[in-house]
PDB file of N, CA and C in Angstrom:
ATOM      1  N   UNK A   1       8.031  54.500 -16.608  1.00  0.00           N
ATOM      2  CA  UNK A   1       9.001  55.442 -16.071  1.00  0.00           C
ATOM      3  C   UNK A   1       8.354  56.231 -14.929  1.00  0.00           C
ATOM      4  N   UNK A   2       9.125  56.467 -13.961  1.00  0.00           N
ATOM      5  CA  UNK A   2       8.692  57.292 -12.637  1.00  0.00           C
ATOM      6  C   UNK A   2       8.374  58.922 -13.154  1.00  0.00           C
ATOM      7  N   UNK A   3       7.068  59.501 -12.671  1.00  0.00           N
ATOM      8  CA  UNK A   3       7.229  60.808 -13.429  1.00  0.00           C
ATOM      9  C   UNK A   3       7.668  62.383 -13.012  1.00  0.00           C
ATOM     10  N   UNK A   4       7.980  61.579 -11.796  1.00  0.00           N
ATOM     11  CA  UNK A   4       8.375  62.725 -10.608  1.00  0.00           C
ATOM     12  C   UNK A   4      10.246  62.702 -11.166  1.00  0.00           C
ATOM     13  N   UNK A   5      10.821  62.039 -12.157  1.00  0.00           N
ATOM     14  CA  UNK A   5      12.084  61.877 -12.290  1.00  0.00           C
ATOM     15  C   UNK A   5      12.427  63.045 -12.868  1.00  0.00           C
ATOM     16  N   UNK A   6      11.984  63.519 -13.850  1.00  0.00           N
ATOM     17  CA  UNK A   6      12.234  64.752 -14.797  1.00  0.00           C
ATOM     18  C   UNK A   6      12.363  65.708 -13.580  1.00  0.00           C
ATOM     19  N   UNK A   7      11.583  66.272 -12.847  1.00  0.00           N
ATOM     20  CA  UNK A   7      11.755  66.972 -11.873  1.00  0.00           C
ATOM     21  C   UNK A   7      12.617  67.356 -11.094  1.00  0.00           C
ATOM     22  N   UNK A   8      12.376  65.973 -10.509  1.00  0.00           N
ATOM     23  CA  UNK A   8      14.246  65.608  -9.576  1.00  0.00           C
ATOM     24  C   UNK A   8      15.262  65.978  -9.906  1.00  0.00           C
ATOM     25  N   UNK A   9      15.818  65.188 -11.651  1.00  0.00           N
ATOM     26  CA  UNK A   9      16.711  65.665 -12.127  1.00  0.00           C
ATOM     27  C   UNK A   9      16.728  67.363 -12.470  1.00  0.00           C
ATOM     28  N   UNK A  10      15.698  68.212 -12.925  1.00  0.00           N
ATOM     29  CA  UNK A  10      15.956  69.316 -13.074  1.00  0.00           C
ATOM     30  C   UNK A  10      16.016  70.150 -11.168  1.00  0.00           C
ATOM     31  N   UNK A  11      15.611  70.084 -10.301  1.00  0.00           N
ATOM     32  CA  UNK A  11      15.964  70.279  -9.089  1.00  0.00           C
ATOM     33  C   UNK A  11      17.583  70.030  -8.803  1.00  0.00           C
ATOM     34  N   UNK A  12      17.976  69.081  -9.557  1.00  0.00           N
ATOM     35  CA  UNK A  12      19.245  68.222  -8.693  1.00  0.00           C
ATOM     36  C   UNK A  12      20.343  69.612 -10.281  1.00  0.00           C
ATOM     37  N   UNK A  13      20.085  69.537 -11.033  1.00  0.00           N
ATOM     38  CA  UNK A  13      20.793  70.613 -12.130  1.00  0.00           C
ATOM     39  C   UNK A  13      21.243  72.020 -11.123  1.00  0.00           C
ATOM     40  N   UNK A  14      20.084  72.166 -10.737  1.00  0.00           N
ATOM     41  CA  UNK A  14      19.745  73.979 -10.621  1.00  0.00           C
ATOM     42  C   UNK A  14      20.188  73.976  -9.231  1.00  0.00           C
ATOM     43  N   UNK A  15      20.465  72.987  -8.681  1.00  0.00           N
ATOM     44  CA  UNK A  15      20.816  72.803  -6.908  1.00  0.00           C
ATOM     45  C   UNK A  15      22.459  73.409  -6.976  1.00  0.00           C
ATOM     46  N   UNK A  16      23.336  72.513  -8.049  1.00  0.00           N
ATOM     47  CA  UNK A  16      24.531  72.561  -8.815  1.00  0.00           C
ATOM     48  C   UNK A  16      24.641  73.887  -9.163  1.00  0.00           C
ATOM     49  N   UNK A  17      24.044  74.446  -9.967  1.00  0.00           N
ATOM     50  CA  UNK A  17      24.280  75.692 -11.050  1.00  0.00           C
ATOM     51  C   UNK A  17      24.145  77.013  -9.740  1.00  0.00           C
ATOM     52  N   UNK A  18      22.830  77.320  -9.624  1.00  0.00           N
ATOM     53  CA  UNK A  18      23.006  78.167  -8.660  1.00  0.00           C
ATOM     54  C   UNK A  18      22.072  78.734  -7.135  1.00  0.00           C
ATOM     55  N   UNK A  19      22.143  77.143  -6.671  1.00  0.00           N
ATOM     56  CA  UNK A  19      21.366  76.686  -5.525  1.00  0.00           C
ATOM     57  C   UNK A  19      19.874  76.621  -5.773  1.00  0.00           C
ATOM     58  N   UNK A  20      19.121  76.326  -4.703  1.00  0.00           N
ATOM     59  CA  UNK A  20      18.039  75.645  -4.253  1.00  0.00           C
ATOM     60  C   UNK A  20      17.335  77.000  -3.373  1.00  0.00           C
ATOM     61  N   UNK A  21      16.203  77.269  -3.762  1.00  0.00           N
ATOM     62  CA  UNK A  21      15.014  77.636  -2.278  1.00  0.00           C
ATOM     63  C   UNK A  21      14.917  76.510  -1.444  1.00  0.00           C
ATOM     64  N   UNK A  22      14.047  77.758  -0.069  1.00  0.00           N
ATOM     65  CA  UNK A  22      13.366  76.367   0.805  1.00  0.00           C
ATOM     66  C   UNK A  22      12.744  75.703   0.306  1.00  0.00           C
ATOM     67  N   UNK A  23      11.759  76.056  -0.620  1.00  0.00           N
ATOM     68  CA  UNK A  23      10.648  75.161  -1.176  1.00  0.00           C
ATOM     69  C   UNK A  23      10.876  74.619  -1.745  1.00  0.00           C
ATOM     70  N   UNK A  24      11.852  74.880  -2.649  1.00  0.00           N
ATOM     71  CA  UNK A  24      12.855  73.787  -3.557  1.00  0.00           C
ATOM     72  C   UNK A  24      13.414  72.714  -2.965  1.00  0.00           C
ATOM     73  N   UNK A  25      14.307  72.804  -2.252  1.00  0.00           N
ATOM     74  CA  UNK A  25      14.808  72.241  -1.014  1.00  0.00           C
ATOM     75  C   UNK A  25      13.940  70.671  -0.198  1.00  0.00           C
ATOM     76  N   UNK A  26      12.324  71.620   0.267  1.00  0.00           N
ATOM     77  CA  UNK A  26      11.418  70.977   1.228  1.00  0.00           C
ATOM     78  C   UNK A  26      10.457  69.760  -0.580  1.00  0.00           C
ATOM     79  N   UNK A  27      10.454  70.625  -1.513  1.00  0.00           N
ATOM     80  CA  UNK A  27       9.991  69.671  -2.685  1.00  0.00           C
ATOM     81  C   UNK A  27      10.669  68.604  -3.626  1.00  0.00           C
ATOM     82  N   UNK A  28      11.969  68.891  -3.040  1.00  0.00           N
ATOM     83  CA  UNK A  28      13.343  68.011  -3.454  1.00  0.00           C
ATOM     84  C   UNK A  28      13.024  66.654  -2.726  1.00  0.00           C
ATOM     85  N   UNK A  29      13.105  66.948  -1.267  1.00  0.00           N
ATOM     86  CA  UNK A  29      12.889  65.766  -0.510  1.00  0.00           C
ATOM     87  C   UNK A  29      11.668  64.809  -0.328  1.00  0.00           C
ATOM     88  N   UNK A  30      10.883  65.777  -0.705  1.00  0.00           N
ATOM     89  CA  UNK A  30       9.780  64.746  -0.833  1.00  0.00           C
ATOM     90  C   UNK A  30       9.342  64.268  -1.852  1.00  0.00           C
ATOM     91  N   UNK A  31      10.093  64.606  -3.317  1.00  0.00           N
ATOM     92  CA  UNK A  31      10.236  64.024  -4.401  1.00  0.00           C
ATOM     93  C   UNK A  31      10.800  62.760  -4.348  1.00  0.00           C
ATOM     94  N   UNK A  32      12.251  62.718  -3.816  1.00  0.00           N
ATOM     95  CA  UNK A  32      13.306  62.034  -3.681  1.00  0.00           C
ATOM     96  C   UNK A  32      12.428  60.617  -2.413  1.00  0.00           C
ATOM     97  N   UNK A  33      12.009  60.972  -1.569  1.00  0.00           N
ATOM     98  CA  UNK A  33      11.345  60.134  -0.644  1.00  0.00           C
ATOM     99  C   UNK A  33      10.185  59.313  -1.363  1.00  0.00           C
ATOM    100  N   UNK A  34       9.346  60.350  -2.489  1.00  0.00           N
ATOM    101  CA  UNK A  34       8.540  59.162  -3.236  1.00  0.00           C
ATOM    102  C   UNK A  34       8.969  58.400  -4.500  1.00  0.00           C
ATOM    103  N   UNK A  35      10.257  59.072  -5.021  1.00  0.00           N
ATOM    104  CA  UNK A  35      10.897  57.984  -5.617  1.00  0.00           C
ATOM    105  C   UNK A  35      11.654  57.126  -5.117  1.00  0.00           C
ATOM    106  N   UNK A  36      11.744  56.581  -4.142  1.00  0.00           N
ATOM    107  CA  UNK A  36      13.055  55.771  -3.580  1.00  0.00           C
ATOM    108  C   UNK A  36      11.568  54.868  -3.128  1.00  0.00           C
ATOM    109  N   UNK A  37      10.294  55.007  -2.523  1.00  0.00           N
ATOM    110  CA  UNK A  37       9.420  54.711  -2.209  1.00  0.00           C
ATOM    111  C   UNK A  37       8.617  53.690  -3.020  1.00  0.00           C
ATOM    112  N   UNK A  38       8.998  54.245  -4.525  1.00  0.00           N
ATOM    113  CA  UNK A  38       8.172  53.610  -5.984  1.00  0.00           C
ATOM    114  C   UNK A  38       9.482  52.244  -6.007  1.00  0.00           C
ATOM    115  N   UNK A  39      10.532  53.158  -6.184  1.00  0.00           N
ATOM    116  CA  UNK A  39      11.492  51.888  -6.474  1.00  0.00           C
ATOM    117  C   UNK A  39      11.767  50.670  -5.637  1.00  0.00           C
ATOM    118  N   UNK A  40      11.475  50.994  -4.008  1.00  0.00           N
ATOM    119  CA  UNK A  40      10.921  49.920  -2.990  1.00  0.00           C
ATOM    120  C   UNK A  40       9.938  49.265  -3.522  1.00  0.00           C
ATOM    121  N   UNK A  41       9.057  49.603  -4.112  1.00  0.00           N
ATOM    122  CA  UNK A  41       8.184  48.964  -4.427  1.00  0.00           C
ATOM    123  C   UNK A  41       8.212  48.044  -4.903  1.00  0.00           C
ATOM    124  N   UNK A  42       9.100  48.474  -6.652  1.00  0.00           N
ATOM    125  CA  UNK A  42       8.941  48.029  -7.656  1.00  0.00           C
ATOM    126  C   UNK A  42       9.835  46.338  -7.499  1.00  0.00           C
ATOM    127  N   UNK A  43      10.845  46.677  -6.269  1.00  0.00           N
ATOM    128  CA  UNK A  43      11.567  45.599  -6.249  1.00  0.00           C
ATOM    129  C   UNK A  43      11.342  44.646  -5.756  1.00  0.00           C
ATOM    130  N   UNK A  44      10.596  45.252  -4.615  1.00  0.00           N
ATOM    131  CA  UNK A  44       9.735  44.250  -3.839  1.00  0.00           C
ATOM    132  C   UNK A  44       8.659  42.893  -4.485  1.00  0.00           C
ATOM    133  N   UNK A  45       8.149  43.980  -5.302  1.00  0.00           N
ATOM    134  CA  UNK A  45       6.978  43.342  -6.063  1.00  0.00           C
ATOM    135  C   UNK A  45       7.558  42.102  -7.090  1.00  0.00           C
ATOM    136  N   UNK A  46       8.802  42.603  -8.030  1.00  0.00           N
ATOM    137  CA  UNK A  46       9.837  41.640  -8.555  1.00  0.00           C
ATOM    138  C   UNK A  46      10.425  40.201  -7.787  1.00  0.00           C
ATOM    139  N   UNK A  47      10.787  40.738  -6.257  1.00  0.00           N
ATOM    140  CA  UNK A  47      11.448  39.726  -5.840  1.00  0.00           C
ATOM    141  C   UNK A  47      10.528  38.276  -5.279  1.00  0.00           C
ATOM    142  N   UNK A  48       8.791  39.743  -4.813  1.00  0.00           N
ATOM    143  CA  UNK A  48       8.035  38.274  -4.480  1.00  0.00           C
ATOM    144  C   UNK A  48       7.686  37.696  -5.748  1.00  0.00           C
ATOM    145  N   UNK A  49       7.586  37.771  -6.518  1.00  0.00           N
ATOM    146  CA  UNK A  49       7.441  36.739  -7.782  1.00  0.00           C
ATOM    147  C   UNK A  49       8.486  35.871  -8.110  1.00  0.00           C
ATOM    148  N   UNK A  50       9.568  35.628  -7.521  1.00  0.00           N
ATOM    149  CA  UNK A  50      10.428  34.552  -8.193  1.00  0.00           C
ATOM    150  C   UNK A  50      10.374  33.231  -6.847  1.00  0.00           C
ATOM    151  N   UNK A  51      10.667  32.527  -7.666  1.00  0.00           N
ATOM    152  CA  UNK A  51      10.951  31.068  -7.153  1.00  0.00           C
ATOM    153  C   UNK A  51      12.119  30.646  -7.677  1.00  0.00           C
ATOM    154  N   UNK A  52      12.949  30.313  -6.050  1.00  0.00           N
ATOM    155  CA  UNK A  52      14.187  29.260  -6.567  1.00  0.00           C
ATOM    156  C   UNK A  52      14.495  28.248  -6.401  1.00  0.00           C
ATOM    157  N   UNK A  53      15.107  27.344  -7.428  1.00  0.00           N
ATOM    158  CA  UNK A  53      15.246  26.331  -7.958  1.00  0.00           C
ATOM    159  C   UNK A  53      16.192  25.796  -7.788  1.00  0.00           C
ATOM    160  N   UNK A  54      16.726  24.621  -7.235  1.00  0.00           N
ATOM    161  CA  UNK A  54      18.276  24.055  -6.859  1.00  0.00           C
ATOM    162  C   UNK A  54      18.341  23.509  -8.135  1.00  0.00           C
ATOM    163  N   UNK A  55      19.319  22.869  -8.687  1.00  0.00           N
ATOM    164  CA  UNK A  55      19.227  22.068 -10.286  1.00  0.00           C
ATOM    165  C   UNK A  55      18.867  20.938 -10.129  1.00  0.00           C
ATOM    166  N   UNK A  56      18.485  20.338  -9.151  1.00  0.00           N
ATOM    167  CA  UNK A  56      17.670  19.254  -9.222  1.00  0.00           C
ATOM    168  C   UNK A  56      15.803  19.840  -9.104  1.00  0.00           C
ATOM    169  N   UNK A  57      15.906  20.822  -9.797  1.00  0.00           N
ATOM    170  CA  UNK A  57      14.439  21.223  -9.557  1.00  0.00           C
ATOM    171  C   UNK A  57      13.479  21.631  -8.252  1.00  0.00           C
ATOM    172  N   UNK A  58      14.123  21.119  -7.054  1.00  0.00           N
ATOM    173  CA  UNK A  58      13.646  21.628  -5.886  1.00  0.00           C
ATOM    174  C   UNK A  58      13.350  22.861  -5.458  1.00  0.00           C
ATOM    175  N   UNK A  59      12.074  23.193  -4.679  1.00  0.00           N
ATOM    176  CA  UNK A  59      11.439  24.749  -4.452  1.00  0.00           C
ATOM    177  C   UNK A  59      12.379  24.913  -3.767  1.00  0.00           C
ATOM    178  N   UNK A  60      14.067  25.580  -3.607  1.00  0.00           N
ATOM    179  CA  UNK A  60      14.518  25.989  -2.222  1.00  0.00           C
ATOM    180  C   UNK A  60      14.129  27.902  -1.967  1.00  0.00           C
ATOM    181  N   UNK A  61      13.257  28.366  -2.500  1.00  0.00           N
ATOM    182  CA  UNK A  61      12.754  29.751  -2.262  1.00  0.00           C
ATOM    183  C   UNK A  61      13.096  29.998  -0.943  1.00  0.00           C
ATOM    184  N   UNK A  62      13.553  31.321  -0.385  1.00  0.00           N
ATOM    185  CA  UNK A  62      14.228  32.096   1.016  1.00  0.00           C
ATOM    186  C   UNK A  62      12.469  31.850   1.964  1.00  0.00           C
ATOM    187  N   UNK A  63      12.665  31.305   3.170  1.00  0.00           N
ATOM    188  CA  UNK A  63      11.135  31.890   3.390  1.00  0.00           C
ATOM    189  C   UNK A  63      11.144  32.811   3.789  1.00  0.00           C
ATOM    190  N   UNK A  64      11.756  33.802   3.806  1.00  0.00           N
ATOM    191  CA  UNK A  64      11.579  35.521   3.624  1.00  0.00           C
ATOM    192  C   UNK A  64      10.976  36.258   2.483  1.00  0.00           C
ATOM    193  N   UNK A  65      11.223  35.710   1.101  1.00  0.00           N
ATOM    194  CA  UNK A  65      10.485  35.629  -0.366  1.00  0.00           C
ATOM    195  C   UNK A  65       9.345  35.223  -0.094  1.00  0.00           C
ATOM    196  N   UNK A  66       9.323  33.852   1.078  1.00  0.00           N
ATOM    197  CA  UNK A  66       8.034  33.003   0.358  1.00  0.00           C
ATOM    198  C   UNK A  66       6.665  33.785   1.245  1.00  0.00           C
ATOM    199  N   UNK A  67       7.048  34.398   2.145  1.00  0.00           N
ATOM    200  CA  UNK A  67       6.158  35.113   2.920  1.00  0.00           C
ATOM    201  C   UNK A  67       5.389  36.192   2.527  1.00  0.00           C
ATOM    202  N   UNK A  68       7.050  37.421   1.785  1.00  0.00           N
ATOM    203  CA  UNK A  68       6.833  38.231   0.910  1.00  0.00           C
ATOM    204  C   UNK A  68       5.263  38.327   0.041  1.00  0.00           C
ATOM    205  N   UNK A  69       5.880  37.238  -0.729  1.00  0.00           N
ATOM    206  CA  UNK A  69       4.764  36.322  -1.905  1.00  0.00           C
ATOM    207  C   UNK A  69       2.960  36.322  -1.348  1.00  0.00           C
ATOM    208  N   UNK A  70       3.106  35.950  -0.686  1.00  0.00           N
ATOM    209  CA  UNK A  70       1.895  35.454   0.452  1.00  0.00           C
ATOM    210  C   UNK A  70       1.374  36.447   0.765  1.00  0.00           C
ATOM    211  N   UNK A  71       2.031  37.640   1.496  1.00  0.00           N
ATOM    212  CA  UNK A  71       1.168  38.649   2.022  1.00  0.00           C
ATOM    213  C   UNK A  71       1.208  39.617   0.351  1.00  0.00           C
ATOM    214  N   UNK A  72       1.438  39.170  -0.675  1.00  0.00           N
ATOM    215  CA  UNK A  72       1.356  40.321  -1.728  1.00  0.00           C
ATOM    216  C   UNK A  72       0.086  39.671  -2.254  1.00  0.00           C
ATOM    217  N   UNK A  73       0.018  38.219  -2.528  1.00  0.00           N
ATOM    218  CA  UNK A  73      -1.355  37.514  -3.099  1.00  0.00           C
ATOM    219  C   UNK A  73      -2.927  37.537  -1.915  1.00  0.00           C
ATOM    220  N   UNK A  74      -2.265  37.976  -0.796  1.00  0.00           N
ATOM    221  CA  UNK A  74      -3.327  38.399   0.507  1.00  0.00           C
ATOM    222  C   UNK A  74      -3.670  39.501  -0.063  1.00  0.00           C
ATOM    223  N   UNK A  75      -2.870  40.541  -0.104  1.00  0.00           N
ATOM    224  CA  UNK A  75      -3.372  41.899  -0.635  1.00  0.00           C
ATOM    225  C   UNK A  75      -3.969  42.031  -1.731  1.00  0.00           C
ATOM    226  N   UNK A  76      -3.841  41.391  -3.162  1.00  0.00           N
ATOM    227  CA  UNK A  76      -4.663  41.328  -4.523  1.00  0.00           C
ATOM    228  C   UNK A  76      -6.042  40.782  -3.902  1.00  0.00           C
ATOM    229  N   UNK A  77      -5.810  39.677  -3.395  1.00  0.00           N
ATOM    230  CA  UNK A  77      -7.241  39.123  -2.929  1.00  0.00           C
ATOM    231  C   UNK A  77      -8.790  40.030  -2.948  1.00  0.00           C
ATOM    232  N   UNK A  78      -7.973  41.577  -2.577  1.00  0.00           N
ATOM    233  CA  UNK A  78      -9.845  42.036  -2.023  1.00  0.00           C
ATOM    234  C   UNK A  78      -9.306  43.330  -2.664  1.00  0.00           C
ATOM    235  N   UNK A  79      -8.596  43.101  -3.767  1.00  0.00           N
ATOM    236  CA  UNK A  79      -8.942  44.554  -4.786  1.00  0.00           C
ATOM    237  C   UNK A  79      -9.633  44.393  -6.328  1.00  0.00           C
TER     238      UNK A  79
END
């Protein structure tokens, strides 16, 4: 679970009930910017792992995926 979420959601309550500070406000967004950031991630990381399959078994994978894939197994390489 993302742990900056609890937060968010209590920011996003009290925004409703009876507004926001600046700092509230300026810590909202950059909450919100590193969760949308994690969840880029997370999908990213999901989508380069799949391979698709026509039903005759053929690799037809997007080569937009298959690139994906490539520069994510480049990056593990030297960690």
């Amino acid at each position: 679970m993302i742990k900056s979420l609890d937060r968010i959601n209590e920011l996003a309550r009290k925004q409703r009930g009876e507004g926001l500070t600046l700092s509230e406000r300026v810590e909202q967004q950059g909450l919100r910017e590193d969760y949308l950031r994690e969840i880029r991630g997370q999908v990213l990381n999901t989508i380069s792992g799949l391979t698709v399959l026509d039903p005759l078994g053929n690799d037809v994978t997007p080569d937009k995926v298959r690139i994906e894939k490539e520069k994510s197994v480049d990056k593990n390489k030297y960690i």
